[in-house]
PDB file of N, CA and C in Angstrom:
ATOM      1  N   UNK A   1      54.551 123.903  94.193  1.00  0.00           N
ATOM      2  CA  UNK A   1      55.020 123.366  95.454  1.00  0.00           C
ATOM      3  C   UNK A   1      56.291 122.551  95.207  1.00  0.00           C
ATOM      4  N   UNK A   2      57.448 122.530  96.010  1.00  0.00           N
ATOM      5  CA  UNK A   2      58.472 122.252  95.929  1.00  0.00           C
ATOM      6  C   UNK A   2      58.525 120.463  96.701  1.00  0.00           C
ATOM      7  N   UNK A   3      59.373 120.010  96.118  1.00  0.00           N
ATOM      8  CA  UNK A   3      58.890 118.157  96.490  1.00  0.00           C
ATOM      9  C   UNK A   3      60.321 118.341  97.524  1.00  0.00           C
ATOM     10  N   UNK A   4      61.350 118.831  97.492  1.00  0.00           N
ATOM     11  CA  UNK A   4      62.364 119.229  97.963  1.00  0.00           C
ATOM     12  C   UNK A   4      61.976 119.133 100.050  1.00  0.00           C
ATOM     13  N   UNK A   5      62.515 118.860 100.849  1.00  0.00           N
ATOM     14  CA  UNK A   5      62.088 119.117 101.814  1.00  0.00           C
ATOM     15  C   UNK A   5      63.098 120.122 102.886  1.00  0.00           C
ATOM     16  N   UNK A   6      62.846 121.155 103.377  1.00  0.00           N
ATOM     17  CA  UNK A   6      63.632 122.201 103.917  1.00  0.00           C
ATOM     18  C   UNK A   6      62.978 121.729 105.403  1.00  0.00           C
ATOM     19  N   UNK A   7      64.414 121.884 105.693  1.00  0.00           N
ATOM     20  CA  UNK A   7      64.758 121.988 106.985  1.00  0.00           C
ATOM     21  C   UNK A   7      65.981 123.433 107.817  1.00  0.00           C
ATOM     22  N   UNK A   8      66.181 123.339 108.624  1.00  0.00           N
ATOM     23  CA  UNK A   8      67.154 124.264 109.169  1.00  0.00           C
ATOM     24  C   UNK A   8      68.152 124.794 108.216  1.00  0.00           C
ATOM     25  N   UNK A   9      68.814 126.043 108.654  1.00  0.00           N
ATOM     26  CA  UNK A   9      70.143 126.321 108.134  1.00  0.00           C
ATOM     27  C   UNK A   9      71.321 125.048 107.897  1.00  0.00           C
ATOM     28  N   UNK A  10      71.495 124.522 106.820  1.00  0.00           N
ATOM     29  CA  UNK A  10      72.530 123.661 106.833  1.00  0.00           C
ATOM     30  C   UNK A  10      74.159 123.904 106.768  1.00  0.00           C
ATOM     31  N   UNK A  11      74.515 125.740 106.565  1.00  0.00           N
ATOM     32  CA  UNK A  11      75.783 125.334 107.049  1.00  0.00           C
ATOM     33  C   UNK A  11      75.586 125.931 108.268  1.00  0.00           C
ATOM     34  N   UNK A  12      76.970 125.691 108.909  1.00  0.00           N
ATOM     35  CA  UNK A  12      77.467 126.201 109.984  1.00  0.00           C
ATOM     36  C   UNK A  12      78.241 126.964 110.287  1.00  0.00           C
ATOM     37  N   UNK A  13      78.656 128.364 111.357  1.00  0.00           N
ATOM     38  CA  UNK A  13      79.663 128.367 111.503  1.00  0.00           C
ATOM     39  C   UNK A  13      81.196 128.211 111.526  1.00  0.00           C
ATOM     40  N   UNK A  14      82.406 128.433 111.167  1.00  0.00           N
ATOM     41  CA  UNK A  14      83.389 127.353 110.973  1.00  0.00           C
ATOM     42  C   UNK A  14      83.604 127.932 112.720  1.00  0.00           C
ATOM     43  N   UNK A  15      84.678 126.539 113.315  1.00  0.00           N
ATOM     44  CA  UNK A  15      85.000 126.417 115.052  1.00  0.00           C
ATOM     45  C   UNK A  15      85.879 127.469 114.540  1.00  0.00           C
ATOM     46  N   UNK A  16      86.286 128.336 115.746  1.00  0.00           N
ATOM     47  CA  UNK A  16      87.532 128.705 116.069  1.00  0.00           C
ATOM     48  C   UNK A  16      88.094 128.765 117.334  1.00  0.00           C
ATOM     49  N   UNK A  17      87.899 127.492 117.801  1.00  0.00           N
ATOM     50  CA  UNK A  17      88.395 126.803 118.814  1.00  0.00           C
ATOM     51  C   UNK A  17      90.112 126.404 119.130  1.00  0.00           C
ATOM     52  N   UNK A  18      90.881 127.206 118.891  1.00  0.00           N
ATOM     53  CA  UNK A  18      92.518 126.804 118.714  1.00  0.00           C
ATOM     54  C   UNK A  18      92.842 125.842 119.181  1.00  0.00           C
ATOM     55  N   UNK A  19      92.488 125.069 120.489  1.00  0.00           N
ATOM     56  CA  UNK A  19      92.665 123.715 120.870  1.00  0.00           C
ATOM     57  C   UNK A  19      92.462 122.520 120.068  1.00  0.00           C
ATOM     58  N   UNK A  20      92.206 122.651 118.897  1.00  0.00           N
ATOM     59  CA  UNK A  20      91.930 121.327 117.667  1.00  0.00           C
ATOM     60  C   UNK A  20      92.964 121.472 116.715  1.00  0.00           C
ATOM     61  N   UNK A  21      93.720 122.549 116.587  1.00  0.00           N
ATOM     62  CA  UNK A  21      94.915 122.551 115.560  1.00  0.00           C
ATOM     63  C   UNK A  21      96.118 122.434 116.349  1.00  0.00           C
ATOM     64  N   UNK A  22      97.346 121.983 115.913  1.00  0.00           N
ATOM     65  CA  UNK A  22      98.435 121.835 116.732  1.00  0.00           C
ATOM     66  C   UNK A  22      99.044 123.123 116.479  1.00  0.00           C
ATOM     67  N   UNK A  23      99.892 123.487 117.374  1.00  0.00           N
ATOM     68  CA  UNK A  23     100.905 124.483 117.241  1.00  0.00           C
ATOM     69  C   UNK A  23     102.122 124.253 115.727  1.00  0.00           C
ATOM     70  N   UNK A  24     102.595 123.127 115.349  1.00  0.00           N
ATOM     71  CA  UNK A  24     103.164 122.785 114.601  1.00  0.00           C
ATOM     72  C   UNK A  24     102.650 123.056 113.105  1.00  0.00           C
ATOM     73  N   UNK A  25     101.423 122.771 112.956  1.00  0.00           N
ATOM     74  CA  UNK A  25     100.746 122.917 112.262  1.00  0.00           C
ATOM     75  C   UNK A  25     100.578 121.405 111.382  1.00  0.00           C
ATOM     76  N   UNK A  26     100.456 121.269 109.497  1.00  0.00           N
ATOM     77  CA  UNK A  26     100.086 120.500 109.027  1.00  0.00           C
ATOM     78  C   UNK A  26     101.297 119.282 108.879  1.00  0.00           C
ATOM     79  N   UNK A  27     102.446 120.200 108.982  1.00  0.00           N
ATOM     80  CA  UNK A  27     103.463 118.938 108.806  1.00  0.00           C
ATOM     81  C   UNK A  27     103.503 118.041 109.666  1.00  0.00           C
ATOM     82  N   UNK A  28     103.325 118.442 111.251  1.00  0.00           N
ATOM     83  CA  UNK A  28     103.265 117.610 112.462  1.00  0.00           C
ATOM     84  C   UNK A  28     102.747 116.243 112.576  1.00  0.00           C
ATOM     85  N   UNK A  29     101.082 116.186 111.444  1.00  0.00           N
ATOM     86  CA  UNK A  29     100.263 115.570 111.640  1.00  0.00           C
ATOM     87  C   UNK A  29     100.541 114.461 110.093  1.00  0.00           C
ATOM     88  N   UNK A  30     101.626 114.929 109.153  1.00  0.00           N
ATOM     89  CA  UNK A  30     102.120 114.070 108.028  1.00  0.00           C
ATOM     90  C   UNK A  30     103.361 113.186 108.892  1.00  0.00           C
ATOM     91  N   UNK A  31     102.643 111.882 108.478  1.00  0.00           N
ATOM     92  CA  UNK A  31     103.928 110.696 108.766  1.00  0.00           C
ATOM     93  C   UNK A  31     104.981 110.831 107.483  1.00  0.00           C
ATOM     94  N   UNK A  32     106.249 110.543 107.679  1.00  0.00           N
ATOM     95  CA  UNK A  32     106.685 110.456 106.264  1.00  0.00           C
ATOM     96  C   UNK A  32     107.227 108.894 106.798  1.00  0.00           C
ATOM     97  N   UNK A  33     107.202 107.920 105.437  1.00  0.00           N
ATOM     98  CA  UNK A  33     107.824 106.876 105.799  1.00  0.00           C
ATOM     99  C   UNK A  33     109.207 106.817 105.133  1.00  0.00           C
ATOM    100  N   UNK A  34     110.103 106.270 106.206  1.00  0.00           N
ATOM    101  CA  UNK A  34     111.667 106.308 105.690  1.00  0.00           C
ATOM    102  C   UNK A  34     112.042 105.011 105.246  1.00  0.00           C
ATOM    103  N   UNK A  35     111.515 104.606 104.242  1.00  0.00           N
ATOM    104  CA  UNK A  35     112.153 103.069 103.110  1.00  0.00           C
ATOM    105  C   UNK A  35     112.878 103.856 102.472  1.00  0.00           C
ATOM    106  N   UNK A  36     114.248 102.935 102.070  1.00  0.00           N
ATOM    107  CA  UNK A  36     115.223 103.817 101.175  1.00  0.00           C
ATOM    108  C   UNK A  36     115.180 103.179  99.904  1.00  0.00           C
ATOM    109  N   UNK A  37     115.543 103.772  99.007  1.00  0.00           N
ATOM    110  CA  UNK A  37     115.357 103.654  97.423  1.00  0.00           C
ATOM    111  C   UNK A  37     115.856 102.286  97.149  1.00  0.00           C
ATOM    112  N   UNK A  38     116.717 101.884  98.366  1.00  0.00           N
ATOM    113  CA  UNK A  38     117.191 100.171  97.550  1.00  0.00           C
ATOM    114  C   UNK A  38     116.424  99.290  98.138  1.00  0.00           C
ATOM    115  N   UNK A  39     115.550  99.526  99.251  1.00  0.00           N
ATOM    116  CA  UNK A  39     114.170  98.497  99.555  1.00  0.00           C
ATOM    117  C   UNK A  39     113.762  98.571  98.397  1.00  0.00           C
ATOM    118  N   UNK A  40     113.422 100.027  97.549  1.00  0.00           N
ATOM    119  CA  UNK A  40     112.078  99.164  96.543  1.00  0.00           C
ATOM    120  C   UNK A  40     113.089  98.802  95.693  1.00  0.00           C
ATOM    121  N   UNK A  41     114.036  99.112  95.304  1.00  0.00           N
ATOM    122  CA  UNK A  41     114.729  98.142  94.279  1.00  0.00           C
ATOM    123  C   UNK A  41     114.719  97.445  94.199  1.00  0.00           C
ATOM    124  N   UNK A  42     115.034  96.384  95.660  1.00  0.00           N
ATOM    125  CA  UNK A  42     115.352  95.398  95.835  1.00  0.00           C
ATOM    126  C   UNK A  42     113.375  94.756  95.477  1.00  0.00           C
ATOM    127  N   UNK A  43     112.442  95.300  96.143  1.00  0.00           N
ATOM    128  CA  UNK A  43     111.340  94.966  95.925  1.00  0.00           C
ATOM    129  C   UNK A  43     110.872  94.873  94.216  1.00  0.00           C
ATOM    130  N   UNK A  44     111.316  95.373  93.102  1.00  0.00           N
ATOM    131  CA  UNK A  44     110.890  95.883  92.147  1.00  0.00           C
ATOM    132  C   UNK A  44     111.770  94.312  91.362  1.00  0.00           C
ATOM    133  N   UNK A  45     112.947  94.105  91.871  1.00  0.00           N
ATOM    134  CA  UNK A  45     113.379  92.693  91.437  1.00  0.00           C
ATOM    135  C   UNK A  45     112.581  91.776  92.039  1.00  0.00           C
ATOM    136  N   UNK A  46     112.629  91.780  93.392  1.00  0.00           N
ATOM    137  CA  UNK A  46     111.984  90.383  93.312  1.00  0.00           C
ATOM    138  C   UNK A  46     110.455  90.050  92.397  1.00  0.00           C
ATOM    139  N   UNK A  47     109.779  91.298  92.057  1.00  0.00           N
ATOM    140  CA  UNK A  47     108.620  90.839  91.606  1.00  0.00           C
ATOM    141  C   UNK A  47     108.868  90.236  89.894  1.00  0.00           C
ATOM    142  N   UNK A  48     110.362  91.054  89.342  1.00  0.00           N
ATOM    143  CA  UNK A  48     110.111  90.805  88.201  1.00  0.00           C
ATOM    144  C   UNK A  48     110.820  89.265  87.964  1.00  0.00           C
ATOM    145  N   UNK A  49     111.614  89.025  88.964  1.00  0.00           N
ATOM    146  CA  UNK A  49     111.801  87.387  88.725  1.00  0.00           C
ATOM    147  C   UNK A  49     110.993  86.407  89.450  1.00  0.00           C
ATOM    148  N   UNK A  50     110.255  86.925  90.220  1.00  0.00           N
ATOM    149  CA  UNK A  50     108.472  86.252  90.552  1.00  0.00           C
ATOM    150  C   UNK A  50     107.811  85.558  89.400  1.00  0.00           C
ATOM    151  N   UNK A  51     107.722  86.696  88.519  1.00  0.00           N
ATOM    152  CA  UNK A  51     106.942  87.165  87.455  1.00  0.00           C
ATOM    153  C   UNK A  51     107.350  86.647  86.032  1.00  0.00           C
ATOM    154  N   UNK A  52     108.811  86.385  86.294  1.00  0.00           N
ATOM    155  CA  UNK A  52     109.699  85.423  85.088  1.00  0.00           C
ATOM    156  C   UNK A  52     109.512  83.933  85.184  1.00  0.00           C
ATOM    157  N   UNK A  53     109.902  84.052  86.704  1.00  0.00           N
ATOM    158  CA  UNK A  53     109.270  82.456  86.837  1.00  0.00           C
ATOM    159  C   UNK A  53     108.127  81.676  86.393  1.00  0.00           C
ATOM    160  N   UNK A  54     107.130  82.487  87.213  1.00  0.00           N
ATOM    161  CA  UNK A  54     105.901  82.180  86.662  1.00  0.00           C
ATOM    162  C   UNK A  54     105.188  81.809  85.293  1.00  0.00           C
ATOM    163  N   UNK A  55     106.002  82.660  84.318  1.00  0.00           N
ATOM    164  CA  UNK A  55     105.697  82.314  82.787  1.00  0.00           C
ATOM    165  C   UNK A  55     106.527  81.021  82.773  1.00  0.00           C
ATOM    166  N   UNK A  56     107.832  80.755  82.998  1.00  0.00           N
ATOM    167  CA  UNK A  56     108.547  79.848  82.483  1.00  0.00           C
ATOM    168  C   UNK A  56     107.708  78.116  83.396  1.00  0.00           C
ATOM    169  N   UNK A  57     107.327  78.623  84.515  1.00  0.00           N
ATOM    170  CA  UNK A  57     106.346  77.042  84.985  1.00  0.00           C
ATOM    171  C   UNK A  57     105.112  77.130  83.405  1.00  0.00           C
ATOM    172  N   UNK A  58     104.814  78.102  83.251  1.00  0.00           N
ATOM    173  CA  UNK A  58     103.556  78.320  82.510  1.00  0.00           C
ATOM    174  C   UNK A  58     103.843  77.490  80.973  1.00  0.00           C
ATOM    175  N   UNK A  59     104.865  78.156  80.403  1.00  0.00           N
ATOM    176  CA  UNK A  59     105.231  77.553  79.553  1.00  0.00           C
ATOM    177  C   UNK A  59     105.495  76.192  79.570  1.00  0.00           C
ATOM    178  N   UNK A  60     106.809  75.534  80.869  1.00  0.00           N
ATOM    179  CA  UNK A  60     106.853  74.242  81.113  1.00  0.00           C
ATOM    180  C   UNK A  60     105.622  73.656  81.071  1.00  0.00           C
ATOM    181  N   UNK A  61     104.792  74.013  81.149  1.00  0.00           N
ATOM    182  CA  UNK A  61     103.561  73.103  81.675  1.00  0.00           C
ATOM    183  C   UNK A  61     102.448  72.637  80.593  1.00  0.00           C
ATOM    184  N   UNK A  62     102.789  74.098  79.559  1.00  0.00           N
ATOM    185  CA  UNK A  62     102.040  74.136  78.494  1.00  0.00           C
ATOM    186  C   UNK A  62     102.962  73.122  77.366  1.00  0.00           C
ATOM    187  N   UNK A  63     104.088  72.963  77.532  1.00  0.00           N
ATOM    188  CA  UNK A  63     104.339  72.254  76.686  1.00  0.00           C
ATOM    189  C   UNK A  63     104.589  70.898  76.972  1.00  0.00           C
ATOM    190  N   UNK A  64     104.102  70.353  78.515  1.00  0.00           N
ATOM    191  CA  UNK A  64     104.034  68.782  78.337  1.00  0.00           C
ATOM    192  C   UNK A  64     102.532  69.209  77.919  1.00  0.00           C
ATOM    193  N   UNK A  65     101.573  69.479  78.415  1.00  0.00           N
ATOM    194  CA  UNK A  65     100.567  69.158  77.919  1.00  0.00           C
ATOM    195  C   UNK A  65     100.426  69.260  76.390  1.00  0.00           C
ATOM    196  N   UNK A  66     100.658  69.961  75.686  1.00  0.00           N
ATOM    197  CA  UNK A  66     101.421  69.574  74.171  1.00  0.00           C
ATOM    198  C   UNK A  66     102.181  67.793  73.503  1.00  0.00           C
ATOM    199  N   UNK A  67     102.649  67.329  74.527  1.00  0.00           N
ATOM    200  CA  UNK A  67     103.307  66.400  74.374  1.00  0.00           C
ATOM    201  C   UNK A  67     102.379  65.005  74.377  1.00  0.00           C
ATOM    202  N   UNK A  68     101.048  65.206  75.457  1.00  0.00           N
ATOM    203  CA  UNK A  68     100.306  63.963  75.624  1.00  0.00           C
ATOM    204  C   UNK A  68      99.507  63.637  74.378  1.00  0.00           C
TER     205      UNK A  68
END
C-alpha cells in the first residue's frame, strides 16, 4: 500500500486563450532602465571614498586609543 496520497489529474491543459499574451510579445512586458554609464561611475566613486574614509576615522580612532 502506497502512503503517497492520489488525488485528481494534476496537470492541466496549457490556456490558449490569446487575450493573456500581448501582441508585442516578450519585449513589451521588459522595462529597460536608462541610467547612463557615468551615474554608476559616478556611484562606484562615491562608495570607494565612503569606504576610504571610513578606514581612515577607523584608524584615527584606533590610534588615540593606542595613546591612553
Amino acid at each position: 500500500m502506497s502512503s503517497v496520497k492520489t488525488r485528481g489529474p494534476v496537470v492541466r491543459e496549457p490556456s490558449t486563450d490569446a487575450s493573456i499574451r500581448s501582441q508585442r510579445g516578450f519585449s513589451f512586458l521588459v522595462r529597460f532602465n536608462r541610467t547612463s554609464l557615468q551615474e554608476f561611475a559616478m556611484a562606484d566613486l562615491a562608495f570607494v571614498v565612503t569606504t576610504l574614509v571610513g578606514f581612515a576615522l577607523v584608524a584615527l580612532v584606533a590610534k588615540g586609543v593606542t595613546k591612553l
